[in-house]
N, C-alpha and C. Protein backbone atom coordinates (compact mmCIF):
# COMPACT_ATOMS: atom_id res chain seq x y z
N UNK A 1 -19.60 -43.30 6.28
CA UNK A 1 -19.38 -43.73 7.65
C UNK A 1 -18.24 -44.73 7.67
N UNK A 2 -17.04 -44.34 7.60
CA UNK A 2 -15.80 -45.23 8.11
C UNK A 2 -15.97 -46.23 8.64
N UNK A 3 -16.68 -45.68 9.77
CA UNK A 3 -16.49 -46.26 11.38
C UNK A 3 -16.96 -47.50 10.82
N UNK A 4 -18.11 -48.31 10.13
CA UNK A 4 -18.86 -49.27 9.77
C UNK A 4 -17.52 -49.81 8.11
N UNK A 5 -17.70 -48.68 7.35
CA UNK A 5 -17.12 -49.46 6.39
C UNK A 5 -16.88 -48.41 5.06
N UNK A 6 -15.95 -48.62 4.40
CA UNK A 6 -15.36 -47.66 3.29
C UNK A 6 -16.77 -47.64 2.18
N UNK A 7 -17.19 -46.75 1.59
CA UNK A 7 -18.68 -47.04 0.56
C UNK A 7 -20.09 -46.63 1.13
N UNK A 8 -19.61 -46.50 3.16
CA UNK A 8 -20.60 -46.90 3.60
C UNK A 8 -21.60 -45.38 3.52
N UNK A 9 -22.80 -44.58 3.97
CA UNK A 9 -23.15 -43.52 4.08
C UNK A 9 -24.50 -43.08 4.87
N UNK A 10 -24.79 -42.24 5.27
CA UNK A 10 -25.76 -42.29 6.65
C UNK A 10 -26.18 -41.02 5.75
N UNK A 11 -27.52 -41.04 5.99
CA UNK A 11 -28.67 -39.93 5.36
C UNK A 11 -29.32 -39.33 6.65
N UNK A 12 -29.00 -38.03 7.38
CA UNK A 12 -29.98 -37.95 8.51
C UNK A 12 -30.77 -36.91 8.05
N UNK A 13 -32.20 -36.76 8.79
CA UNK A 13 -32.99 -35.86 8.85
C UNK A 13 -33.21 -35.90 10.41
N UNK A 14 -34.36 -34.63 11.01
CA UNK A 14 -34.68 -34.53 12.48
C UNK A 14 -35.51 -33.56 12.08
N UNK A 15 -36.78 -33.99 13.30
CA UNK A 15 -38.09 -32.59 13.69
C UNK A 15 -37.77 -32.55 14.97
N UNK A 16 -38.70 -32.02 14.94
CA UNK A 16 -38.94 -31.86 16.98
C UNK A 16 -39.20 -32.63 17.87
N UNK A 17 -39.58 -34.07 17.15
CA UNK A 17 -39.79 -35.49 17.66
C UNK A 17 -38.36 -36.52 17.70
N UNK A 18 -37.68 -36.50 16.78
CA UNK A 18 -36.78 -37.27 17.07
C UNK A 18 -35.39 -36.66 16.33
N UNK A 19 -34.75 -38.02 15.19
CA UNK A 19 -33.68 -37.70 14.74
C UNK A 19 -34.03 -39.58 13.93
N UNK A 20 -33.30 -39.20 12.52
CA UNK A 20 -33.76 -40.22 11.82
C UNK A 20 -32.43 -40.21 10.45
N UNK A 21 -32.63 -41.77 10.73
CA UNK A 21 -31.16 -42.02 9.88
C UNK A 21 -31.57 -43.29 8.94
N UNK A 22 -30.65 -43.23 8.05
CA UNK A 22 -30.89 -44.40 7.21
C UNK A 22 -29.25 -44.36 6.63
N UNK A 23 -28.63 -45.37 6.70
CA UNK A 23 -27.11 -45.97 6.62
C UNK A 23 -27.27 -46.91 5.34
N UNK A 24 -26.69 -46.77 4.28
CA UNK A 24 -26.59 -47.17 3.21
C UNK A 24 -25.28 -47.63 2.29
N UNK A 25 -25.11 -48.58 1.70
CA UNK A 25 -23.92 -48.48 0.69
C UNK A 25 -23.77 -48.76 -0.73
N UNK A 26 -23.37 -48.47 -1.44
CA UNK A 26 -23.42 -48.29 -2.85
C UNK A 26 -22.57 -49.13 -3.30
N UNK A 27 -22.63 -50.19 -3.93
CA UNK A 27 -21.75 -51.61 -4.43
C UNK A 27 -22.04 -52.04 -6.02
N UNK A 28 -21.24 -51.71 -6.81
CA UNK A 28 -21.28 -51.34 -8.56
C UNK A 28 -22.49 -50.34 -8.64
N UNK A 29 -23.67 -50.80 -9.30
CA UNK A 29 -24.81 -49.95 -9.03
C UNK A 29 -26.25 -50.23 -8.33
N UNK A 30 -25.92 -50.84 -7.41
CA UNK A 30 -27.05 -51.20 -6.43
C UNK A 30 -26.39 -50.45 -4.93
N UNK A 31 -27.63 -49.94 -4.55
CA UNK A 31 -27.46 -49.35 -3.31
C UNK A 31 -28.57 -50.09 -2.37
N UNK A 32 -27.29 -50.56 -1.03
CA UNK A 32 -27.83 -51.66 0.01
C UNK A 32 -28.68 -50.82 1.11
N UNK A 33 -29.73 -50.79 1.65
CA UNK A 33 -29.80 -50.20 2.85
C UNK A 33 -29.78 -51.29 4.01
N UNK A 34 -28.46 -50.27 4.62
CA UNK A 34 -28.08 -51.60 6.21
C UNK A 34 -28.85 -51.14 6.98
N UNK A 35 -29.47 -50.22 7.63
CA UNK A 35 -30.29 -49.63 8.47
C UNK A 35 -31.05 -48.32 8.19
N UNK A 36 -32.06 -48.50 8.88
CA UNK A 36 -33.00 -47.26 9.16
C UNK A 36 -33.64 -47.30 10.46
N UNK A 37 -33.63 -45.94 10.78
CA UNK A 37 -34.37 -45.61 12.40
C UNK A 37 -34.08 -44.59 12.98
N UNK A 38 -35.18 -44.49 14.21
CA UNK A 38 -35.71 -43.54 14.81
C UNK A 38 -34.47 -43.26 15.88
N UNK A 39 -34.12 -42.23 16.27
CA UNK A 39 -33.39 -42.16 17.60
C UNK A 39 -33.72 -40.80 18.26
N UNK A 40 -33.65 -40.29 19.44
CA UNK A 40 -33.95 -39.57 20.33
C UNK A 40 -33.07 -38.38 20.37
N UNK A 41 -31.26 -38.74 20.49
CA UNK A 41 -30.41 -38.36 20.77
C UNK A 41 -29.95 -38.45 19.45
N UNK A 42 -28.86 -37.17 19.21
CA UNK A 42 -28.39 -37.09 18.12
C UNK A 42 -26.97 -38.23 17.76
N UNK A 43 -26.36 -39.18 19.14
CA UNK A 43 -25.55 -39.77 18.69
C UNK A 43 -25.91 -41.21 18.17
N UNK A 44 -25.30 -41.81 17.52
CA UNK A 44 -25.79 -43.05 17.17
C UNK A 44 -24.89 -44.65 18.15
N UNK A 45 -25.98 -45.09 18.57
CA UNK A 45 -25.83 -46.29 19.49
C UNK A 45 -24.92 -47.13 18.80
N UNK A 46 -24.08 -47.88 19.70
CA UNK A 46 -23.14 -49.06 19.11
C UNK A 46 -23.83 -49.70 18.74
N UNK A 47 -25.03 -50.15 19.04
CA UNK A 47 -25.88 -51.31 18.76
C UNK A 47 -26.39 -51.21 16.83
N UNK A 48 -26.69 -50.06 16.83
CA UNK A 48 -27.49 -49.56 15.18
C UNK A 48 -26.16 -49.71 14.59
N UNK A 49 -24.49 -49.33 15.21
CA UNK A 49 -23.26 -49.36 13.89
C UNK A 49 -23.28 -50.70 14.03
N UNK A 50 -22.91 -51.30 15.04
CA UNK A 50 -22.86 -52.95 14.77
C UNK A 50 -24.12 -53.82 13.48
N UNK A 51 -25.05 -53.43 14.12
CA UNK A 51 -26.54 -54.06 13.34
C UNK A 51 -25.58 -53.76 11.52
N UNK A 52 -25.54 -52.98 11.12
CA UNK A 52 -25.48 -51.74 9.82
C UNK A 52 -23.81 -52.71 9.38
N UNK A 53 -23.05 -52.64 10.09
CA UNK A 53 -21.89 -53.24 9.57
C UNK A 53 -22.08 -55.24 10.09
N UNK A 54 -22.97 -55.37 10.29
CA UNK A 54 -23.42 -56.93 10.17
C UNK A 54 -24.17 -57.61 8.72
N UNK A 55 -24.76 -56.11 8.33
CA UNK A 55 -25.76 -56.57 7.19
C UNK A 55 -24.52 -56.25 5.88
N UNK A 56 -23.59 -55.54 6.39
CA UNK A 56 -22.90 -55.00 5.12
C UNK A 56 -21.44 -56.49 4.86
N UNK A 57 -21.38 -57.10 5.91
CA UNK A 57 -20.70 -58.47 5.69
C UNK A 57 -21.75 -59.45 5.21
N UNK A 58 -22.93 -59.61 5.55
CA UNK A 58 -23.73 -60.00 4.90
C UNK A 58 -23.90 -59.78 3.65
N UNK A 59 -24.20 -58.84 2.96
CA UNK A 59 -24.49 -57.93 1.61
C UNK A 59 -23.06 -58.81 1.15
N UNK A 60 -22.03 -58.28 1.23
CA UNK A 60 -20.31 -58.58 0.55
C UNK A 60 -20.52 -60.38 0.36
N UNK A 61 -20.80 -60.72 1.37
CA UNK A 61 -20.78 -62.70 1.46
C UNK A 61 -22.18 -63.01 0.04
N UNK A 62 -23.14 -62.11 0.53
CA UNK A 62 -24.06 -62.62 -0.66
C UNK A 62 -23.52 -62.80 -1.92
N UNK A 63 -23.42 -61.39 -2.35
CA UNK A 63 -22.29 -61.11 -3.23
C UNK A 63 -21.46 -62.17 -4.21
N UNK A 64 -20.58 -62.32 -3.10
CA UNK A 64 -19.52 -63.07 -3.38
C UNK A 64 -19.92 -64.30 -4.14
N UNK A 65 -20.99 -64.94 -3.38
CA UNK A 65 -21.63 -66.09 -3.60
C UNK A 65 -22.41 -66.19 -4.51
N UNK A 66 -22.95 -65.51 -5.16
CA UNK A 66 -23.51 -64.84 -6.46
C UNK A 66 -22.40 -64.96 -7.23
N UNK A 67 -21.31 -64.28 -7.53
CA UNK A 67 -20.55 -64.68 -8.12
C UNK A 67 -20.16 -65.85 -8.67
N UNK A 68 -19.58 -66.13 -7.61
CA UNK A 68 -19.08 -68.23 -7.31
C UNK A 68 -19.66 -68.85 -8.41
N UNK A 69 -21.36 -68.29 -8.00
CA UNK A 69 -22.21 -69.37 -8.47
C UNK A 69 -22.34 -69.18 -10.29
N UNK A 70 -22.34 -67.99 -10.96
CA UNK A 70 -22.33 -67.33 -12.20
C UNK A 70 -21.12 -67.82 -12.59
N UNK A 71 -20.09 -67.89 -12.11
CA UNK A 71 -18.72 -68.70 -12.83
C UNK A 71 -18.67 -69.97 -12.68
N UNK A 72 -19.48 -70.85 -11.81
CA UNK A 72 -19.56 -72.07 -12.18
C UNK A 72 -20.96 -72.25 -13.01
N UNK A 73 -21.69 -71.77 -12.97
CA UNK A 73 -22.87 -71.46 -14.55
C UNK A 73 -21.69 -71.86 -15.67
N UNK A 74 -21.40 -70.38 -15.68
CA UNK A 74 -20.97 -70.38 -17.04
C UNK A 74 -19.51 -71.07 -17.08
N UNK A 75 -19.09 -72.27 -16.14
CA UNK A 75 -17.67 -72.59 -16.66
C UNK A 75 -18.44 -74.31 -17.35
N UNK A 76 -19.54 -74.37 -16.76
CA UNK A 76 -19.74 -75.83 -16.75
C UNK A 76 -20.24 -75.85 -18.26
């Protein structure tokens, strides 16, 4: 899924009840899930890409900060 972020990837399934997604990204070898859910309509709401590319700046900032913190571990 571009639209959210390069890495990023959407898993759908659907019955006769809805339509169901789960948006995910793969970062070295951990895979993040930014969202999951139910929807009605087969398009997906601004609201679920926003939510999904909020958690994935989230995810990157954690990250990062994890880092930071492992190189000042090991510089001290």
């Amino acid at each position: 899924m571009q639209s959210i972020g390069p890495g990023v990837f959407e898993l759908k399934a659907a019955d006769e009840a809805a339509w169901y997604r789960v948006i995910y990204s793969r970062i070295e070898s951990t895979i993040y899930v930014l969202d999951s859910f139910r929807k009605k309509s087969r398009k997906t709401e601004k609201n679920d890409l926003n939510r999904a590319r909020a958690r994935l700046v989230q995810v990157k900032q954690r990250l990062q900060e994890e880092r930071t913190d492992a190189k000042r571990k090991n510089g001290k």
